[in-house]
PDB file of N, CA and C in Angstrom:
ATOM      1  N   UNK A   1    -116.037 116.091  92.895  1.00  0.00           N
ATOM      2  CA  UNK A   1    -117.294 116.269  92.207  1.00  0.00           C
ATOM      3  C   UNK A   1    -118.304 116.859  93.190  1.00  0.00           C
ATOM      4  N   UNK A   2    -119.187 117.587  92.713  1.00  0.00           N
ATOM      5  CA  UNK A   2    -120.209 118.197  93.488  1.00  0.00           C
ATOM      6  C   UNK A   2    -121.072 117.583  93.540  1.00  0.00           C
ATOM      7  N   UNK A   3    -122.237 117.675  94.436  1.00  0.00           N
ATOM      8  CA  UNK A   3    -123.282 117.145  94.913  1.00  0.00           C
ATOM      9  C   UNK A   3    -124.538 117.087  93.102  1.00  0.00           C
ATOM     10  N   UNK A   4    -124.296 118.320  92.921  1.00  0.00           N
ATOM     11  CA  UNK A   4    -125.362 118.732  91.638  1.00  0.00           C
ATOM     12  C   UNK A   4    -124.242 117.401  90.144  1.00  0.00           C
ATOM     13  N   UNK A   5    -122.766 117.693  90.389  1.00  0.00           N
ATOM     14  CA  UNK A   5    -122.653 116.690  89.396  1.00  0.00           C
ATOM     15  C   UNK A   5    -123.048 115.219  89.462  1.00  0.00           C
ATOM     16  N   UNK A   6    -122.760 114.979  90.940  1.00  0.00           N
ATOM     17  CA  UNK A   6    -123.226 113.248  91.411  1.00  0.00           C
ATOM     18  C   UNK A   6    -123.862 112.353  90.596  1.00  0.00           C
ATOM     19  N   UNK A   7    -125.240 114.208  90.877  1.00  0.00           N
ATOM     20  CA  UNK A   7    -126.552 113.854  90.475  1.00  0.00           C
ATOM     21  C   UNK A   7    -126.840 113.746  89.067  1.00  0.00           C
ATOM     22  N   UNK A   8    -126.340 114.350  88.737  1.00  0.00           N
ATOM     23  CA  UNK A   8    -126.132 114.702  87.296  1.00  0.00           C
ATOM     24  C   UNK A   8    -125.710 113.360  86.488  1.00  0.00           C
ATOM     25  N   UNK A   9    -124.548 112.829  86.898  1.00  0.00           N
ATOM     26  CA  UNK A   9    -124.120 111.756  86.562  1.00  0.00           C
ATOM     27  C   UNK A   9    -124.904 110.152  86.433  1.00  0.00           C
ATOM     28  N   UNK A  10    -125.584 110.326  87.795  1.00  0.00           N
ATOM     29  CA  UNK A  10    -126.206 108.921  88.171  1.00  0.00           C
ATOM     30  C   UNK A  10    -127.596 109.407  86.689  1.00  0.00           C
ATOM     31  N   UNK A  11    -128.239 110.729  86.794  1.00  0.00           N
ATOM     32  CA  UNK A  11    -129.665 110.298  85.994  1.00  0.00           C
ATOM     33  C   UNK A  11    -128.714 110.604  84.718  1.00  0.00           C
ATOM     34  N   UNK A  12    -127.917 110.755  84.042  1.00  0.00           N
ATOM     35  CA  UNK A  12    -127.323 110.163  82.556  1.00  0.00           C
ATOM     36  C   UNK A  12    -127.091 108.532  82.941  1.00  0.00           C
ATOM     37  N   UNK A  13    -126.589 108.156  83.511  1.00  0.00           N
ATOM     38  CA  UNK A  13    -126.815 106.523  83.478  1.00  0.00           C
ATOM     39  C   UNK A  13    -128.413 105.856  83.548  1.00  0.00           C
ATOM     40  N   UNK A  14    -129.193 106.597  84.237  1.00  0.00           N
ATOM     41  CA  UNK A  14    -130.438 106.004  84.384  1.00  0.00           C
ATOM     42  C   UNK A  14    -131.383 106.036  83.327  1.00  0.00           C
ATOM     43  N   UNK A  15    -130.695 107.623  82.478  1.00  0.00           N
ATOM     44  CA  UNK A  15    -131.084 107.375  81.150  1.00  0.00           C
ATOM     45  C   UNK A  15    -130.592 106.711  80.304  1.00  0.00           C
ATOM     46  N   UNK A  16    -129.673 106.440  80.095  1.00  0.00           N
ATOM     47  CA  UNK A  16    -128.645 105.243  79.067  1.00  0.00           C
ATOM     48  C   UNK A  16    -129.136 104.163  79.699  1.00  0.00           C
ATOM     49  N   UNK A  17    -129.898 103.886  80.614  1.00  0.00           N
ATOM     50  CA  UNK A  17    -130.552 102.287  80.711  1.00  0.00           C
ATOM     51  C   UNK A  17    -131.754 102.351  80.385  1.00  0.00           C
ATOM     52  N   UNK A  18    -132.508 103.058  80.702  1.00  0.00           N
ATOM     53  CA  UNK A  18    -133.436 103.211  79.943  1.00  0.00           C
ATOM     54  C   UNK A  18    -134.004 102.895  78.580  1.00  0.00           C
ATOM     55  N   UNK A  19    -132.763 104.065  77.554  1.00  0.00           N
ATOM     56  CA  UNK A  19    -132.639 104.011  76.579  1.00  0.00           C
ATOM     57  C   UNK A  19    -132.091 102.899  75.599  1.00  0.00           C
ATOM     58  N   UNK A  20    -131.352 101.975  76.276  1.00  0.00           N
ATOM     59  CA  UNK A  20    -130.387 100.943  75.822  1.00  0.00           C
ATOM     60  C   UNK A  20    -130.339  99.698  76.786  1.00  0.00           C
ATOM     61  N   UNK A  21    -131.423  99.241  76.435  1.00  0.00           N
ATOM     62  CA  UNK A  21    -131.685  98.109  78.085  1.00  0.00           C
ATOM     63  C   UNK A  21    -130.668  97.005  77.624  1.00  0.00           C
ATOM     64  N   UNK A  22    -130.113  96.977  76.531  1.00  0.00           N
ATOM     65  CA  UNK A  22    -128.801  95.417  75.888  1.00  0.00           C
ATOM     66  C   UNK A  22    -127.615  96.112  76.368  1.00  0.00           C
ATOM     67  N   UNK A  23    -127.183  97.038  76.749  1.00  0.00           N
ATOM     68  CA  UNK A  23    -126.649  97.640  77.674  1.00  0.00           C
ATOM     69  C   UNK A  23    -126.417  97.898  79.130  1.00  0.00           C
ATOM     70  N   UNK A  24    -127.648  97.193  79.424  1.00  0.00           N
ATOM     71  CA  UNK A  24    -127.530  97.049  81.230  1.00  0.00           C
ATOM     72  C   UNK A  24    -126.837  97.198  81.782  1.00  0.00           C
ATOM     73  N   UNK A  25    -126.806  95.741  81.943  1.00  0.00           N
ATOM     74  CA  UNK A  25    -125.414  95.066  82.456  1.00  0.00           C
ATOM     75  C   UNK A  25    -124.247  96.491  82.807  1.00  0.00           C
ATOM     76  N   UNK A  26    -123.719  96.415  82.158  1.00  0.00           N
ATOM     77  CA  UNK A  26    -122.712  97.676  82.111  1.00  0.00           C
ATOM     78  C   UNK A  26    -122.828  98.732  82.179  1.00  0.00           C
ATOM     79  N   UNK A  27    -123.891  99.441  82.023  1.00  0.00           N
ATOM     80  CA  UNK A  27    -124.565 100.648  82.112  1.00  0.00           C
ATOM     81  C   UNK A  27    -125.005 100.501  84.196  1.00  0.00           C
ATOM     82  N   UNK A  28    -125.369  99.565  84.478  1.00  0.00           N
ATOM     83  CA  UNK A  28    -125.472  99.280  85.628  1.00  0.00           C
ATOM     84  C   UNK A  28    -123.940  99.061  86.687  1.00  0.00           C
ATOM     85  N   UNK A  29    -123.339  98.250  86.226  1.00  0.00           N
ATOM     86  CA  UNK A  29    -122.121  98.026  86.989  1.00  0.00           C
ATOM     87  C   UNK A  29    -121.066  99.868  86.808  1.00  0.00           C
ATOM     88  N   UNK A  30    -121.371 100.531  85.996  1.00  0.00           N
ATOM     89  CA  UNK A  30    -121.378 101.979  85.900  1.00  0.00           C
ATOM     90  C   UNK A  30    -122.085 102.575  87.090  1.00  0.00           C
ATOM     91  N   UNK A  31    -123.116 102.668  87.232  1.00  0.00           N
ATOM     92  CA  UNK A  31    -124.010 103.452  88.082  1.00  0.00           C
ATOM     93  C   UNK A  31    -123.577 102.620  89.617  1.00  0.00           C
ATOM     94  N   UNK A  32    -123.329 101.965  89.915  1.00  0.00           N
ATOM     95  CA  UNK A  32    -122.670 101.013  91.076  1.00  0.00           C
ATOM     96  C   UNK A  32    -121.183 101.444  91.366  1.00  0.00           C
ATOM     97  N   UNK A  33    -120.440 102.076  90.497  1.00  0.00           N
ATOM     98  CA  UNK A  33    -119.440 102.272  90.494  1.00  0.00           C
ATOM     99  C   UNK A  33    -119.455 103.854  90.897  1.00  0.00           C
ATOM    100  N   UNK A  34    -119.824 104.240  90.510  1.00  0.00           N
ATOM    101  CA  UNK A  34    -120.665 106.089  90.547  1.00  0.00           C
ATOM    102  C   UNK A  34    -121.196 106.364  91.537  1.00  0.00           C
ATOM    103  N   UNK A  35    -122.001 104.863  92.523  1.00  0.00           N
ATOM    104  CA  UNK A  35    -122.507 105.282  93.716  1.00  0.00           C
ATOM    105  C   UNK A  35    -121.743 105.254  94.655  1.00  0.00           C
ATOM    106  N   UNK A  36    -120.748 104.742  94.329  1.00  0.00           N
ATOM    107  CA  UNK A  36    -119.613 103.921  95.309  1.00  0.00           C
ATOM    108  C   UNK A  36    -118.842 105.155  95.443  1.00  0.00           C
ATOM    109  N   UNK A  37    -118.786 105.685  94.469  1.00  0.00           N
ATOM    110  CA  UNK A  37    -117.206 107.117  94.340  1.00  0.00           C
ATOM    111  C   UNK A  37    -118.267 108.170  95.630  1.00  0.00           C
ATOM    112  N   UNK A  38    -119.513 108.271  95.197  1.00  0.00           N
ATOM    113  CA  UNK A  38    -120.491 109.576  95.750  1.00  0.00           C
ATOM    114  C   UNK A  38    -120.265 109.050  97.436  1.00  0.00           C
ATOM    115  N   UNK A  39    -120.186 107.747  97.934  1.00  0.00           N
ATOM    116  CA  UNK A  39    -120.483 107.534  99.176  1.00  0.00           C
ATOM    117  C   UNK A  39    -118.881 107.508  99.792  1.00  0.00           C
ATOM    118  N   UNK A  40    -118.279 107.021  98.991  1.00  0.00           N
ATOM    119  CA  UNK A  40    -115.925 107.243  99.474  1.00  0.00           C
ATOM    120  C   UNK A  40    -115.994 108.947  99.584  1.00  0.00           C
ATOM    121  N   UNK A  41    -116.736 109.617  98.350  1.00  0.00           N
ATOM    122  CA  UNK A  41    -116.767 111.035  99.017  1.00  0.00           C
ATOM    123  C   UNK A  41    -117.054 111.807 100.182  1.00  0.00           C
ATOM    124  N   UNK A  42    -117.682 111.046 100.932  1.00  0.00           N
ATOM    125  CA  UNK A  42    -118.711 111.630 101.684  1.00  0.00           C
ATOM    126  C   UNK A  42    -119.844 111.936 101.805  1.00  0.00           C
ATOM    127  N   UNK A  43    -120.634 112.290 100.627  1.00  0.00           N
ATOM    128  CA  UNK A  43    -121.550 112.545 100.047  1.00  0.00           C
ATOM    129  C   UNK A  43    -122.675 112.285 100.569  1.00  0.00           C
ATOM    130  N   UNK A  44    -124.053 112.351 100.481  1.00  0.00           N
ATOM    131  CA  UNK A  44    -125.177 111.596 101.312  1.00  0.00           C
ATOM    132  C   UNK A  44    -126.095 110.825  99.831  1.00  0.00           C
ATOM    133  N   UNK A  45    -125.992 109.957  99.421  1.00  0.00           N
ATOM    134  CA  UNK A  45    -126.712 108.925  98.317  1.00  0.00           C
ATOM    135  C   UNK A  45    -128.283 109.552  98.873  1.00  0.00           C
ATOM    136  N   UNK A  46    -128.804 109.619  97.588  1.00  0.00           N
ATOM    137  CA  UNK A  46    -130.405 110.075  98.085  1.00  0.00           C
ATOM    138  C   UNK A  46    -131.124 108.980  98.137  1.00  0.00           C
ATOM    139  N   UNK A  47    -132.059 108.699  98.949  1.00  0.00           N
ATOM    140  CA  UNK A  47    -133.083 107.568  99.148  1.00  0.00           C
ATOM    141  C   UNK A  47    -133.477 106.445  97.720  1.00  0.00           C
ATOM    142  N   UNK A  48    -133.556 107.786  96.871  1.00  0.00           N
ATOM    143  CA  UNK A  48    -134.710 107.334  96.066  1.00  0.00           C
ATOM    144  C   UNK A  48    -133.062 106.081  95.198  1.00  0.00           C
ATOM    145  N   UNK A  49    -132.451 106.515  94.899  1.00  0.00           N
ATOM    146  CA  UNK A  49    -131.271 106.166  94.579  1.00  0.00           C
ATOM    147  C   UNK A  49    -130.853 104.621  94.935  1.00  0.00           C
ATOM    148  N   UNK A  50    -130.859 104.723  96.409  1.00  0.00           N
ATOM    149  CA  UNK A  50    -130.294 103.483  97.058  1.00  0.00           C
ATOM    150  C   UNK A  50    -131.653 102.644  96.789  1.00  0.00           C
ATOM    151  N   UNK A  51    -132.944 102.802  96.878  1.00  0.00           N
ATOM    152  CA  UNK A  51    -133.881 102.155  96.476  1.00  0.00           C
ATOM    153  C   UNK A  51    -133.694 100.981  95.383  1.00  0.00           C
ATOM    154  N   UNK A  52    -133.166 102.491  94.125  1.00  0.00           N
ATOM    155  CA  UNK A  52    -133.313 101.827  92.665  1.00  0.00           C
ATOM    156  C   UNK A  52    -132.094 100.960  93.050  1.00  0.00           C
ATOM    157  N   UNK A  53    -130.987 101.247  93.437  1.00  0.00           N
ATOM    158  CA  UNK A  53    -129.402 100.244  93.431  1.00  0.00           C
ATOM    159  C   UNK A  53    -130.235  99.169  94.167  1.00  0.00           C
ATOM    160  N   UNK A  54    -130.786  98.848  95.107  1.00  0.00           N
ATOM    161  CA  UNK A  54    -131.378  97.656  95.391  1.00  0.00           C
ATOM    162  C   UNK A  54    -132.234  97.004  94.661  1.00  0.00           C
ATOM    163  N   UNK A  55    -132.690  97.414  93.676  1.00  0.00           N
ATOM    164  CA  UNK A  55    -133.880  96.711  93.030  1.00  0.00           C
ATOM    165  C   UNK A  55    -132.886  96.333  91.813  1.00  0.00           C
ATOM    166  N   UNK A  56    -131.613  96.711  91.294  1.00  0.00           N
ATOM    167  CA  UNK A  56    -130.866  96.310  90.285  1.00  0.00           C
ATOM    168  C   UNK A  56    -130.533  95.175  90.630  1.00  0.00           C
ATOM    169  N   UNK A  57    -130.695  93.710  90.161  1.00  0.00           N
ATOM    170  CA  UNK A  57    -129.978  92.649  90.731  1.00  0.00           C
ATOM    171  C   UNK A  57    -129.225  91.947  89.983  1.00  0.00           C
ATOM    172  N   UNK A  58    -128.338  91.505  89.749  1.00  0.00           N
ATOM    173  CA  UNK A  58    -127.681  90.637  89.084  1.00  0.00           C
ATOM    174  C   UNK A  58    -128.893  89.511  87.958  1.00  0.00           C
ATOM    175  N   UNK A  59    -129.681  89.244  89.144  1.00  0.00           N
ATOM    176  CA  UNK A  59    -130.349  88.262  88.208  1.00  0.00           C
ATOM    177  C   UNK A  59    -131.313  89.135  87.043  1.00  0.00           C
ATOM    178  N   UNK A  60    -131.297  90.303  87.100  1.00  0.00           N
ATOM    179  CA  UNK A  60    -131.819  90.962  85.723  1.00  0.00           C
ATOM    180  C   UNK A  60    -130.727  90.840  84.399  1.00  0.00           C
ATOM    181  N   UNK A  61    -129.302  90.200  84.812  1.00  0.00           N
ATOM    182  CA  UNK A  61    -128.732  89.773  83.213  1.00  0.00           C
ATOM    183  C   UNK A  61    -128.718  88.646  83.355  1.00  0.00           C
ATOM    184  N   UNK A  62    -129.657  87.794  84.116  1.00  0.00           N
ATOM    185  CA  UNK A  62    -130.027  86.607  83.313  1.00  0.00           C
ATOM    186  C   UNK A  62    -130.797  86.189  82.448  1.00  0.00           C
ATOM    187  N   UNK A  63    -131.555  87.742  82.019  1.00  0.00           N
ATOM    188  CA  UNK A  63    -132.319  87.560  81.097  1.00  0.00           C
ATOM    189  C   UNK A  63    -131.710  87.163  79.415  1.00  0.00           C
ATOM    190  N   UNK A  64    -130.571  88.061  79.583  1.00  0.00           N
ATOM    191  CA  UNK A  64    -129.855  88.434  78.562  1.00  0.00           C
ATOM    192  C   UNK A  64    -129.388  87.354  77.854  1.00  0.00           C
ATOM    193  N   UNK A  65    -129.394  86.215  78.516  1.00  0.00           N
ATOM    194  CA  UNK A  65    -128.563  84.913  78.198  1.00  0.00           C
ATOM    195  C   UNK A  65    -129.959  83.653  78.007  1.00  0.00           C
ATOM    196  N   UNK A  66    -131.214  84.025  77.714  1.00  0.00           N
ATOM    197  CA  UNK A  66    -132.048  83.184  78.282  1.00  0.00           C
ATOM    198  C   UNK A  66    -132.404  82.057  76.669  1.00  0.00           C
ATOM    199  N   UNK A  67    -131.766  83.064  75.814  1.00  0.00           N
ATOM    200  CA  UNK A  67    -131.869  82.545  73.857  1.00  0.00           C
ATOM    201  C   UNK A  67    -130.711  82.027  73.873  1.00  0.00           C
ATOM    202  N   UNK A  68    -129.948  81.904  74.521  1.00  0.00           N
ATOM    203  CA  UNK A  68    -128.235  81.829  73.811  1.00  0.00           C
ATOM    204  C   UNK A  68    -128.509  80.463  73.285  1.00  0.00           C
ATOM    205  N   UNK A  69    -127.437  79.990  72.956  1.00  0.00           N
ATOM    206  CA  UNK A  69    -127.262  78.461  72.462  1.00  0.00           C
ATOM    207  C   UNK A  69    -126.027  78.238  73.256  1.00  0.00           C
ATOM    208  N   UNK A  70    -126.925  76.575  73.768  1.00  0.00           N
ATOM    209  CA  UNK A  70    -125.562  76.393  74.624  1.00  0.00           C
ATOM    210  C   UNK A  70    -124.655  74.957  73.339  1.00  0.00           C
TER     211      UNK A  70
END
């Protein structure tokens, strides 16, 4: 994959979270997976990028579960 698809790839996920936040979760463990292939490539991850992957935390799908019935 090329540098321009990488990129390409990661902001369609950033829009599908965006767009579909009950989707996270997975839409996220996607984009984690996508960053992972760009950096086994060689590739150089752009700043702004590794930023957002740090600010994604697990504890943002604990929201998801916060109505459930236990």
């Amino acid at each position: 994959m090329t540098p321009h698809a990488h990129r390409a790839a990661v902001d369609r996920l950033l829009d599908d979270i965006a767009r579909a936040p009950r989707n996270a979760p997975y839409l996220r463990a996607r984009l984690l997976r996508t960053l992972s292939e760009i950096r086994s490539s060689g590739a150089a991850v752009p700043a702004e990028i590794i930023a957002l992957q740090n600010a994604l935390t697990p504890e943002d799908d604990d929201a998801l579960f916060d109505n459930m019935p236990v």
